[in-house]
Protein backbone atom coordinates (compact mmCIF):
# COMPACT_ATOMS: atom_id res chain seq x y z
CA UNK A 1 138.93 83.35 -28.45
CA UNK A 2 140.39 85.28 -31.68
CA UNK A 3 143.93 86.05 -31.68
CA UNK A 4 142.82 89.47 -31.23
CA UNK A 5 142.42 88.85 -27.66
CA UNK A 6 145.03 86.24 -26.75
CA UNK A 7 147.94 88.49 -27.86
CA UNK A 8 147.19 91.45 -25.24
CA UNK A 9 149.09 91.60 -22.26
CA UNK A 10 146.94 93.57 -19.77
CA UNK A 11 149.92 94.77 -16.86
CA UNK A 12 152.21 95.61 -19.74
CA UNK A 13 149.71 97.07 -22.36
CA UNK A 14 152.02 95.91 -25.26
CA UNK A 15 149.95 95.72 -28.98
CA UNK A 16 151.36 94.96 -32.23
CA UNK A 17 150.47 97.13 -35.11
CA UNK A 18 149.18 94.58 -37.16
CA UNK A 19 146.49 95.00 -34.15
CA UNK A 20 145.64 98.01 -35.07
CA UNK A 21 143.46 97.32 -38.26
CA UNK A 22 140.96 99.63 -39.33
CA UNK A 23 137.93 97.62 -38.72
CA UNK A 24 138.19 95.51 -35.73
CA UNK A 25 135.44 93.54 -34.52
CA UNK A 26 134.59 92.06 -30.73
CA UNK A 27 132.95 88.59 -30.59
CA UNK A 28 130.04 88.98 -27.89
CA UNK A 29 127.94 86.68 -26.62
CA UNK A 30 124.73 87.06 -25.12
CA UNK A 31 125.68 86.99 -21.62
CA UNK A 32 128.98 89.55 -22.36
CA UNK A 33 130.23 91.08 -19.71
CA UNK A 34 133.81 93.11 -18.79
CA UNK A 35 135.55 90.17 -18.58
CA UNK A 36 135.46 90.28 -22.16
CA UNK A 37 136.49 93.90 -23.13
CA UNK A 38 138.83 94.39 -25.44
CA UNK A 39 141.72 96.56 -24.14
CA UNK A 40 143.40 97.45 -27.34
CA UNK A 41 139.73 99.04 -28.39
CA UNK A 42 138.86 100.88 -25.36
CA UNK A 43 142.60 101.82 -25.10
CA UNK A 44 142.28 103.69 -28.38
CA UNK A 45 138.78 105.35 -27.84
CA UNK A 46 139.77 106.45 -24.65
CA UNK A 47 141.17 110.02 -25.50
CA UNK A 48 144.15 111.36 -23.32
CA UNK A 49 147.13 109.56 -24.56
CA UNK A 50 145.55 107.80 -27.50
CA UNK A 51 145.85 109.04 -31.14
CA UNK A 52 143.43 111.07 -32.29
CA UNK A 53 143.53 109.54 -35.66
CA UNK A 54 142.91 106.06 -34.28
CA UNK A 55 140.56 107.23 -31.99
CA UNK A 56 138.74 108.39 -35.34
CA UNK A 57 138.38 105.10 -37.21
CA UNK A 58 134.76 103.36 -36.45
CA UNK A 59 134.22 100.09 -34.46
CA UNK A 60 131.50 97.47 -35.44
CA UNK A 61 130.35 95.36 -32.89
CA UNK A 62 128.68 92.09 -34.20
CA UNK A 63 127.96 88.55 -32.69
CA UNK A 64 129.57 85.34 -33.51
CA UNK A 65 126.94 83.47 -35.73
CA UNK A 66 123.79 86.57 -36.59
CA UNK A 67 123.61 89.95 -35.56
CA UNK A 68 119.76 89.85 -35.38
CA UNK A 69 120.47 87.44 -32.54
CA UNK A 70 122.60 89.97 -30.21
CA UNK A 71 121.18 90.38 -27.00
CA UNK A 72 121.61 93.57 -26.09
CA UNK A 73 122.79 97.36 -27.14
CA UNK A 74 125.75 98.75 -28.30
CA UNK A 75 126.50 102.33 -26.81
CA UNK A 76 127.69 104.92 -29.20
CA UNK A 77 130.45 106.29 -26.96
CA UNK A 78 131.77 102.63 -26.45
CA UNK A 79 132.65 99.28 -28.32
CA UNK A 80 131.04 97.07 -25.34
CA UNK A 81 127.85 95.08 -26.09
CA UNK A 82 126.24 96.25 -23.10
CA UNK A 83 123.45 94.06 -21.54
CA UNK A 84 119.34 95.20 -21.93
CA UNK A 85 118.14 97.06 -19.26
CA UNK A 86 116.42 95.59 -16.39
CA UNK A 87 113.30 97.47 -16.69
CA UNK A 88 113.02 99.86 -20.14
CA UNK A 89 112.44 103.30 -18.21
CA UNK A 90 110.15 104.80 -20.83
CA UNK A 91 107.96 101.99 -19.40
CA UNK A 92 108.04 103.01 -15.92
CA UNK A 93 104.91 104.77 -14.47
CA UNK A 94 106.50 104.28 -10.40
CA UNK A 95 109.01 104.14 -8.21
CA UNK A 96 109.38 103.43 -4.42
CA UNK A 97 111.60 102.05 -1.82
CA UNK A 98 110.40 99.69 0.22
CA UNK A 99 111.30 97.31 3.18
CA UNK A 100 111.23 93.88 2.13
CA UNK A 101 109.06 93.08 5.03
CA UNK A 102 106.40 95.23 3.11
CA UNK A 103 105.90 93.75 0.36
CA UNK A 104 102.23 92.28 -0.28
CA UNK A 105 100.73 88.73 -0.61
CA UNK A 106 100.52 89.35 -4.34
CA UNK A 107 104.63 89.56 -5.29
CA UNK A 108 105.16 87.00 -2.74
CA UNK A 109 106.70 85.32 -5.31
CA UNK A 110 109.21 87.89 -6.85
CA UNK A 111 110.16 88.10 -3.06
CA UNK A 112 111.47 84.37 -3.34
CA UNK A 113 113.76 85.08 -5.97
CA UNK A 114 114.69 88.30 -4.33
CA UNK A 115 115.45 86.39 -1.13
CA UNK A 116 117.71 84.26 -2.45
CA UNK A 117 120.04 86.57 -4.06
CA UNK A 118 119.98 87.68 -0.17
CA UNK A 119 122.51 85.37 0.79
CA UNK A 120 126.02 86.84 -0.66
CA UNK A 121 126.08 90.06 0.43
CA UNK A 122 124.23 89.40 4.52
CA UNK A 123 125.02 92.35 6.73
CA UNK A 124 127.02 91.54 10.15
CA UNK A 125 125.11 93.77 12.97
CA UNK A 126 127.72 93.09 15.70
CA UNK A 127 130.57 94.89 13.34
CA UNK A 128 128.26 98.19 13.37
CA UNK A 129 125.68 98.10 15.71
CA UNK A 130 124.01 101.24 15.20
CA UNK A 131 123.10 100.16 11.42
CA UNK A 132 119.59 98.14 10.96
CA UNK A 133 119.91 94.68 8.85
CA UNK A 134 117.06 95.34 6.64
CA UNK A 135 117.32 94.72 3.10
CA UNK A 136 115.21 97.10 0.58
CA UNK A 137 114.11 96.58 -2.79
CA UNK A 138 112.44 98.94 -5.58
CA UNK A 139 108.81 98.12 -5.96
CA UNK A 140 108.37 99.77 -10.04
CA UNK A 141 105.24 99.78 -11.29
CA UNK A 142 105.17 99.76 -15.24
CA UNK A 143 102.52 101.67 -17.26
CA UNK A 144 100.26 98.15 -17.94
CA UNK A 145 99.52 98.32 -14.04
CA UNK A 146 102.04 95.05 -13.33
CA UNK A 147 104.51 95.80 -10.52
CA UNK A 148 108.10 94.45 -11.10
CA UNK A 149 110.30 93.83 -7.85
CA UNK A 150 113.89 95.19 -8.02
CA UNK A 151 116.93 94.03 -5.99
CA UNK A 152 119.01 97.82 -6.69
CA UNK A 153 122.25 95.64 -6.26
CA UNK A 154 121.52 94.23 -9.88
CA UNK A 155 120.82 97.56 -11.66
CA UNK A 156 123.85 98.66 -13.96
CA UNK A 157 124.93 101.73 -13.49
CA UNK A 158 125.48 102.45 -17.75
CA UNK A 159 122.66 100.87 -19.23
CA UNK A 160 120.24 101.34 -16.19
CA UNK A 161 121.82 105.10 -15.83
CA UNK A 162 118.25 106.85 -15.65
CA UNK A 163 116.66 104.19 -13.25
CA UNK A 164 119.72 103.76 -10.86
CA UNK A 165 119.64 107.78 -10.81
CA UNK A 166 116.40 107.63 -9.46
CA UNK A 167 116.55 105.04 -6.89
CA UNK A 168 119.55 107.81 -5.86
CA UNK A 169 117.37 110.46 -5.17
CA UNK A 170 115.60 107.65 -3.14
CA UNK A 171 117.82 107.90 -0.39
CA UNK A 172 118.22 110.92 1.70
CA UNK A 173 122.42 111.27 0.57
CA UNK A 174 124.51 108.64 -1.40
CA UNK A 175 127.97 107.84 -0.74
CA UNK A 176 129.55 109.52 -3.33
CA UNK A 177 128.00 112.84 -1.89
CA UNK A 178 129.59 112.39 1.81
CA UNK A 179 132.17 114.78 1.57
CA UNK A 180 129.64 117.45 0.69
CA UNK A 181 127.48 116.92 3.64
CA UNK A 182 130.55 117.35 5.71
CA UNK A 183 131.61 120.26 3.56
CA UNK A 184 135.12 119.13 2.54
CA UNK A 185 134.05 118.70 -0.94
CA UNK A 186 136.79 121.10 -3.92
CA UNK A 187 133.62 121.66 -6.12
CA UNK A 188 130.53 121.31 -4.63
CA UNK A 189 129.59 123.00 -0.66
CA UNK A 190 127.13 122.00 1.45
CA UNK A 191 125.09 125.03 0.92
CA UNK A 192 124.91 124.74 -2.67
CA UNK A 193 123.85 121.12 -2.45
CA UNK A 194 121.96 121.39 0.59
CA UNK A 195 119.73 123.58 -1.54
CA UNK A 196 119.73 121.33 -4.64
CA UNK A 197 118.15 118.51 -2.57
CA UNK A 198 115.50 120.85 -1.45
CA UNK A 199 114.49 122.58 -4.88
CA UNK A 200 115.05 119.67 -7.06
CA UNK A 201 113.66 120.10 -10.38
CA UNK A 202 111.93 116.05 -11.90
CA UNK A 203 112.51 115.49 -15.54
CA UNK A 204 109.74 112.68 -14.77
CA UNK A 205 106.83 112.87 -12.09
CA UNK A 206 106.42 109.75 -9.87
CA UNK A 207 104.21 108.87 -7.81
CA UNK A 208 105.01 107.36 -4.46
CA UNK A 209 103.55 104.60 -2.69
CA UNK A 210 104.86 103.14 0.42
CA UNK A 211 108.05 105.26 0.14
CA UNK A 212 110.75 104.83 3.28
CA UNK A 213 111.22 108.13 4.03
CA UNK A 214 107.67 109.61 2.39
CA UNK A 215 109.68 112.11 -0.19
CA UNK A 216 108.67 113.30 -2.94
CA UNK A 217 110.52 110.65 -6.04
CA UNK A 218 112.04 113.39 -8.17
CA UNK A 219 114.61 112.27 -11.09
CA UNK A 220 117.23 114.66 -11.28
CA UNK A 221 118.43 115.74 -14.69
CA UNK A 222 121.53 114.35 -16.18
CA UNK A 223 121.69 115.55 -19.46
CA UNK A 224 124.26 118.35 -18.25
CA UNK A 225 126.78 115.48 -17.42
CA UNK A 226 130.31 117.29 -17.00
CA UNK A 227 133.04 116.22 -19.34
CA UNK A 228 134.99 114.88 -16.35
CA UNK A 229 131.77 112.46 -15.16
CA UNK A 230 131.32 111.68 -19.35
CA UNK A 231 135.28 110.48 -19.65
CA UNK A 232 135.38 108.81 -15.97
CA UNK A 233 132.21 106.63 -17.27
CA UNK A 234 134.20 105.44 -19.72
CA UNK A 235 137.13 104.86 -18.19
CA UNK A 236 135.83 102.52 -15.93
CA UNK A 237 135.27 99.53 -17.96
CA UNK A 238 138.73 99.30 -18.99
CA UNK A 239 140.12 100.29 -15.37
CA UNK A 240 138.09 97.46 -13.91
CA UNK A 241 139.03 94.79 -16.04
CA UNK A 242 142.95 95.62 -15.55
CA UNK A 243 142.52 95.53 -11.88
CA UNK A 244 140.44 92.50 -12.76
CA UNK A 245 143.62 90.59 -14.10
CA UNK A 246 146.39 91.96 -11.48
CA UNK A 247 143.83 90.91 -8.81
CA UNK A 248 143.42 87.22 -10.69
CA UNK A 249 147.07 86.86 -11.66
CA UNK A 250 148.82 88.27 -8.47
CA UNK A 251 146.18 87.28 -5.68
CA UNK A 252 144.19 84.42 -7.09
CA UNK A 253 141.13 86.98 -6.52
CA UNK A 254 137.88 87.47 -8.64
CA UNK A 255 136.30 90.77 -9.34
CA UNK A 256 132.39 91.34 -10.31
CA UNK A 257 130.42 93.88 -10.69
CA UNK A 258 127.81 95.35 -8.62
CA UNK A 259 124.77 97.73 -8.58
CA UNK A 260 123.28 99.68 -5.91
CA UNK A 261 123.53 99.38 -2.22
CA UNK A 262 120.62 100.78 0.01
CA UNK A 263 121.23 101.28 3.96
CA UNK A 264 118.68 102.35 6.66
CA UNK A 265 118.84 103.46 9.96
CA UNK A 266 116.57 104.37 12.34
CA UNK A 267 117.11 106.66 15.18
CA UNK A 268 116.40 105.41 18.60
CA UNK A 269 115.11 108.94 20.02
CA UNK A 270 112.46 109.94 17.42
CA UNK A 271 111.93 106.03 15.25
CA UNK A 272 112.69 108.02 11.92
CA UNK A 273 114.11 105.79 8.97
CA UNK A 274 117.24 107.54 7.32
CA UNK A 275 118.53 105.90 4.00
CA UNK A 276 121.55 105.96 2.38
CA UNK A 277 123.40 104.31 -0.81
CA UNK A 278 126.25 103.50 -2.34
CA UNK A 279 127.21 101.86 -5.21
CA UNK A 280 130.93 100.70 -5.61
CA UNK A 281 132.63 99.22 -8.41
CA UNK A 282 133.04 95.88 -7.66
CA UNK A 283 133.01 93.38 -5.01
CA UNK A 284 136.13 92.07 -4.76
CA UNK A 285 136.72 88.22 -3.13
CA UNK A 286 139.68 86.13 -2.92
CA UNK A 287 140.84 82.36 -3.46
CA UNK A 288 140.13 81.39 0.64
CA UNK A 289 141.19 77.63 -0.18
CA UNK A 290 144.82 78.53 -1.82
CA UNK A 291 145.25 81.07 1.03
CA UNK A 292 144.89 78.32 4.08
CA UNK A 293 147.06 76.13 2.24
CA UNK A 294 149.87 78.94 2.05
CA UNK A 295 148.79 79.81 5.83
CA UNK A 296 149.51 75.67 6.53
CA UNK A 297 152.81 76.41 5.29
CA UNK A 298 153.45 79.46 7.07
CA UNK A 299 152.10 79.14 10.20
CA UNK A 300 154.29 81.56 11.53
CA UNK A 301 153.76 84.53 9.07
CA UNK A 302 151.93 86.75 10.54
CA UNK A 303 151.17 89.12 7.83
CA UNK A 304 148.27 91.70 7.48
CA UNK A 305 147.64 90.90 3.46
CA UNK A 306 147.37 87.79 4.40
CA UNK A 307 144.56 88.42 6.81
CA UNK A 308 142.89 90.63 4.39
CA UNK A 309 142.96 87.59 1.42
CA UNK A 310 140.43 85.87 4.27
CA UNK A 311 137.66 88.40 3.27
CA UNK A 312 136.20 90.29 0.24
CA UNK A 313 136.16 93.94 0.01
CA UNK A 314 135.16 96.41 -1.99
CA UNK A 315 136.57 98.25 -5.26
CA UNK A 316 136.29 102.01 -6.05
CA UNK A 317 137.92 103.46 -9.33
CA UNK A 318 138.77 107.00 -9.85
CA UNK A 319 139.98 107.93 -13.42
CA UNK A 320 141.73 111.26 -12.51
CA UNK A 321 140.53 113.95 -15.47
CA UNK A 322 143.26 116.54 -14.31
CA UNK A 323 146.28 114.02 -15.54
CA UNK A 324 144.21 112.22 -18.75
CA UNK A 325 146.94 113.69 -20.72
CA UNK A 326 149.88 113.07 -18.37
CA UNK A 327 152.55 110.01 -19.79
CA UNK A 328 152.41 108.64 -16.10
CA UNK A 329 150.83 108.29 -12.76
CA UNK A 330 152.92 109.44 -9.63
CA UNK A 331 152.63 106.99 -6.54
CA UNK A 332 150.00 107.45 -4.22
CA UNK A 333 151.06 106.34 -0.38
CA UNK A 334 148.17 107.02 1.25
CA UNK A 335 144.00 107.55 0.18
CA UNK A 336 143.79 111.24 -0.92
CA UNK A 337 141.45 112.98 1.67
CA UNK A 338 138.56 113.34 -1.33
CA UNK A 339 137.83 109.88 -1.16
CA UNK A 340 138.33 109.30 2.21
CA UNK A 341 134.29 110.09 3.07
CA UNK A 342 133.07 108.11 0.21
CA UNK A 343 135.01 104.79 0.79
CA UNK A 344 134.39 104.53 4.49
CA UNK A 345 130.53 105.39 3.31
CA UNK A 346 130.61 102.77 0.95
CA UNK A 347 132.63 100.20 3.61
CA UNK A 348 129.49 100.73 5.97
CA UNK A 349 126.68 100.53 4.19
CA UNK A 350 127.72 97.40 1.90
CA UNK A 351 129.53 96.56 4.97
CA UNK A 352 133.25 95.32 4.25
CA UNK A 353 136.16 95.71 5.82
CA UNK A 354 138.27 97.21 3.09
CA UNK A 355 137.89 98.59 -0.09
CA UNK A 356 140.73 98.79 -2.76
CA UNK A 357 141.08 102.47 -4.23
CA UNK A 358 142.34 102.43 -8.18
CA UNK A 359 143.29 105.61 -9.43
CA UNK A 360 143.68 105.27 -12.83
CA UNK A 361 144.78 106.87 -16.10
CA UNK A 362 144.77 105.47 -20.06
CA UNK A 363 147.69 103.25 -20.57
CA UNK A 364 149.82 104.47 -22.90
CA UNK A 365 152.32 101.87 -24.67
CA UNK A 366 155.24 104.15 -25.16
CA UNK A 367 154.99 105.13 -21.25
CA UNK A 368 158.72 103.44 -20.66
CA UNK A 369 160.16 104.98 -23.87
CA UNK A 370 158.57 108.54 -22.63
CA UNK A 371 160.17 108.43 -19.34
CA UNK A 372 163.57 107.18 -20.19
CA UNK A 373 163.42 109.97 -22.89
CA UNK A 374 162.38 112.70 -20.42
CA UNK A 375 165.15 110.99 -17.60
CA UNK A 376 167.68 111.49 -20.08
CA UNK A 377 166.25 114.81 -21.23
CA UNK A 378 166.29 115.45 -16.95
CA UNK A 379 169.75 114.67 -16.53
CA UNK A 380 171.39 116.41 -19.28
CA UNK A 381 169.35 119.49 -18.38
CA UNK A 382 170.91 118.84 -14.35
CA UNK A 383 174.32 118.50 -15.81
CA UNK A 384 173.90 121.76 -17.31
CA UNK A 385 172.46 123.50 -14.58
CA UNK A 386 175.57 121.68 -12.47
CA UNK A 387 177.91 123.37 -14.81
CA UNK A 388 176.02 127.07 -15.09
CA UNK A 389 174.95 127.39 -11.57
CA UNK A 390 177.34 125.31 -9.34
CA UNK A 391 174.97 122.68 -8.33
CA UNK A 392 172.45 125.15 -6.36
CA UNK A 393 169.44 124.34 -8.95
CA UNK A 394 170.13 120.55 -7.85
CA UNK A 395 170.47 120.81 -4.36
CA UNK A 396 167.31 122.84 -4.27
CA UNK A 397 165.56 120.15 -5.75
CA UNK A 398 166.93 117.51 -3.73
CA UNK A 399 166.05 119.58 -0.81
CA UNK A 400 162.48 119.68 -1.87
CA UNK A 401 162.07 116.15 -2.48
CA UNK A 402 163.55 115.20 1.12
CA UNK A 403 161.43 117.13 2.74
CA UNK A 404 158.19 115.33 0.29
CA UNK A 405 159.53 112.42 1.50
CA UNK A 406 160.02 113.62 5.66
CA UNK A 407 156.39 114.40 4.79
CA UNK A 408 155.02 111.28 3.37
CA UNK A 409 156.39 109.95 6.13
CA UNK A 410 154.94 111.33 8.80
CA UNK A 411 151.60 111.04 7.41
CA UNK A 412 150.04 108.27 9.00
CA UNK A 413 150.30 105.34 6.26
CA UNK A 414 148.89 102.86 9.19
CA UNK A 415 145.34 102.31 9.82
CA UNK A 416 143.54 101.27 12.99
CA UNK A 417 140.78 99.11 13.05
CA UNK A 418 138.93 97.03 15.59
CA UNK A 419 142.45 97.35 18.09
CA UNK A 420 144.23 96.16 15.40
CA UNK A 421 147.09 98.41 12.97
CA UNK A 422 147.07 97.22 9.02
CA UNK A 423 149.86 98.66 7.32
CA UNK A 424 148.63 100.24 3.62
CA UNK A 425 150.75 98.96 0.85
CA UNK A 426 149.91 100.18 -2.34
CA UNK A 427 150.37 98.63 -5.64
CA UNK A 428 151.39 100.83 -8.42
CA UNK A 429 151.66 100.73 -12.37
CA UNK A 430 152.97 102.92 -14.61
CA UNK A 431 148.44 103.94 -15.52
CA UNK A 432 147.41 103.13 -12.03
CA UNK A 433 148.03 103.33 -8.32
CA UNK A 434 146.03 100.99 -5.64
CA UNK A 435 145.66 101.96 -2.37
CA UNK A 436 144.09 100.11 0.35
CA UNK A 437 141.62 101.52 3.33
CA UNK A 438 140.53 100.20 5.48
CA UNK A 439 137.09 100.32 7.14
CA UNK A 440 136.57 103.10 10.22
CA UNK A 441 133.49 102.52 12.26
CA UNK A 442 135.01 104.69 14.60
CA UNK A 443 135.19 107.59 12.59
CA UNK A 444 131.15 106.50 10.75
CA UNK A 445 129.73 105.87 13.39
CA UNK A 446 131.46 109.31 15.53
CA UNK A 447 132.07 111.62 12.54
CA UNK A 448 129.90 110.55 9.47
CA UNK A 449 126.49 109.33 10.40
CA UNK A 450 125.52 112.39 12.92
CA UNK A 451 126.39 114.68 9.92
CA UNK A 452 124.15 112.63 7.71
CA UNK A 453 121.39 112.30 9.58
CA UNK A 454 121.50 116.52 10.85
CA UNK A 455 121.75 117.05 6.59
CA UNK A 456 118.67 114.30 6.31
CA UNK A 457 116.32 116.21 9.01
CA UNK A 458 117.68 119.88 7.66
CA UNK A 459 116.56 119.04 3.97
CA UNK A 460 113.43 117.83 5.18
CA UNK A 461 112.84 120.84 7.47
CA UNK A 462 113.31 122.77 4.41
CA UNK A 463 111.22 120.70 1.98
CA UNK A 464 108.32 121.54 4.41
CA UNK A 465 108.74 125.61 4.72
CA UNK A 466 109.01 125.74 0.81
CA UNK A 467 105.87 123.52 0.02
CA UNK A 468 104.14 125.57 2.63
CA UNK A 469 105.54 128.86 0.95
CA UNK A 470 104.02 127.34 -2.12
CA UNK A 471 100.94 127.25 -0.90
């Protein structure tokens, strides 16, 4: 490792400036990956606090030995030697969903090495009984007539953008859409996108063989990517790999990356198969061996982060666009009711019992020098308000925040799951809040899945009166 990378210190973003040279290279092997990013880089390319003059200079990216020998491509927004993709998409003539069960004598074998990847990520029935444990896979067939079996769980969601977009309009509603369908979404309503789904426009016709739910496969267009989605996507290799090192350093945990996760359910009344996906942004597990020794010492301690150490869980990063620009993050208590729907979709269908919530900003280094500026610049400005107005401007203030507080706290920061309370206890930074959630089949299996499946047979009621208009 060059001293490049050994001198950052990822929880307290500190950098010399004989870091910051003007052309800075990353050493990438052919198996690189985010545990290899290098902060200082994507710290200064990430716009927000960063200087625009830095953000400016041009990165090379080149391998250790021969560049010809780099496996892989270097994206032009970002200084990561992203992996090839699974399957070039120019290449693609197909897509479908299918059941694994489905598959035919002749890719027998891809469905041994599909199998096998089966074993890590097994769904437990008894946890959510109304959920099938059926595992699907994307049978592509290329333009030279060979058929290529996918496990969506290994697609990545930058490189494999185009492909893992289509496998979404696979399913009848992804995760990241659950808000909408219950209409609680700030920017999009269900009308708007209940009508989007039914008049979707494909940049590329498929056709579809042995399809789930028998839809048309249309590949929505992305090109009109807002500058919010554009900046989050590039936020999130450099969120991930700090939470990757609080999560190592602080809870002996590991962190990887994931793709796509595909859920189906079929209805017991009419034996219609309703999909649904999600793709989080890691799977997060932790050291079980270190945690039964601590538990042999403490046999006494009952503690719920304890408990949750036992499992894995999920990771979803939010790189808020509104404060980019802002020299801190303010603490979050509790998950903000725009993720709510998402998470617990995500919690069901890759089925985990909690899922860690990162909101995140750029770090900025001069984030402690800011705010003991701006408390200083605070208090003389109170002093002076003291002495002009007789302490009313304070007390107003102080009024405000005590009632925040009287607020915060009667907001339920306590959970209930399976009879049991978890108390949330976030973890905070001065770029990032975490906030755990915990999983709700309750409220999925009550609240969430009847509204899915009414928006599943509503589009489809739809997408028959328009073809038949059509005609």
């Amino acid at each position: 490792m060059s001293p490049l990378h050994s001198k950052i210190v990822v929880q307290g973003f500190s950098f010399s400036n004989q870091q910051r040279r003007k052309d800075v290279t990353i050493a990438a092997s052919s198996t690189s990956s985010s545990s290899s990013l290098d902060l200082d880089l994507l710290r200064i390319q990430a716009g927000g606090n960063s200087n625009k003059a830095q953000r400016k200079k041009k990165y090379t990216v080149i391998n250790n030995q021969d560049r010809n020998d780099t496996c892989g491509i270097a994206s032009p927004s970002s200084p990561l030697l992203l992996p090839d993709p699974l399957v070039p998409f120019d290449d693609i003539q197909s897509v479908s969903l299918i059941l694994l069960k489905d598959i035919t004598s002749k890719e027998k074998e891809q469905q041994q090495r599909i199998m096998k990847r089966q074993d890590h990520t097994a769904t437990n029935t008894s946890f959510c009984p109304t959920v099938d444990s059926v595992m699907v896979v994307a049978r592509i067939v290329l333009q030279n007539g060979s058929v290529v079996l996918l496990d969506p769980r290994d697609l990545h969601q930058t490189v494999d953008h185009k492909l893992w977009m289509t496998l979404r309009d696979h399913v009848d509603v992804s995760a990241s859409q659950f808000s909408v369908v219950l209409d609680k979404n700030y920017f999009t309503s269900r009308q708007s996108y209940l009508e989007q789904k039914v008049h979707k426009t494909p940049t590329k016709n498929f056709t579809n063989n042995n399809n789930i739910n028998n839809n048309n496969i249309n590949h929505s267009n992305n090109n009109n990517m807002s500058p919010a989605s554009a900046w989050g996507i590039k936020m999130e290799p450099l969120a991930f790999q700090q939470y990757q090192q609080l999560v190592k350093q602080k809870e002996n945990g590991t962190v990887m990356e994931t793709g796509m996760y595909i859920l189906t359910h079929t209805s017991q009344h009419t034996g219609k198969v309703y999909t649904f996906g999600a793709s989080p942004d890691g799977i997060v597990q932790y050291n079980t061996e270190n945690k039964e020794n601590k538990q042999n010492n403490n046999d006494n301690n009952n503690d719920d982060d304890d408990d949750d150490s036992m499992s894995s869980g999920l990771l979803e990063i939010k790189s808020l666009w509104g404060r980019r620009n802002n020299k801190g993050l303010p603490q979050y208590e509790h998950c903000p009711n725009r993720y709510y729907d998402q998470i617990q979709g995500q919690l069901a269908i890759c089925d985990k019992p909690w899922c860690d919530l990162m909101l995140f900003i750029p770090p900025n280094n001069n984030n402690n020098n800011n705010n003991n500026n701006n408390n200083n610049n605070n208090n003389n400005n109170n002093n002076n308000n003291n002495n002009n107005n007789g302490g009313s401007t304070m007390k107003c203030k102080n009024k405000k925040k005590k009632s925040k507080r009287n607020g915060q706290k009667l907001n339920t920061a306590v959970t209930k799951t399976d009879g049991t309370f978890h108390v949330q206890r976030p973890r905070h930074g001065p770029n990032y809040s975490i906030v755990r959630v915990y999983r709700n089949e309750t409220y999925w299996n009550q609240t969430l899945l009847p509204a899915l499946i009414q928006f599943s047979d509503q589009v489809q009621e739809l997408q028959q009166q328009h073809q038949q208009s059509l005609q």
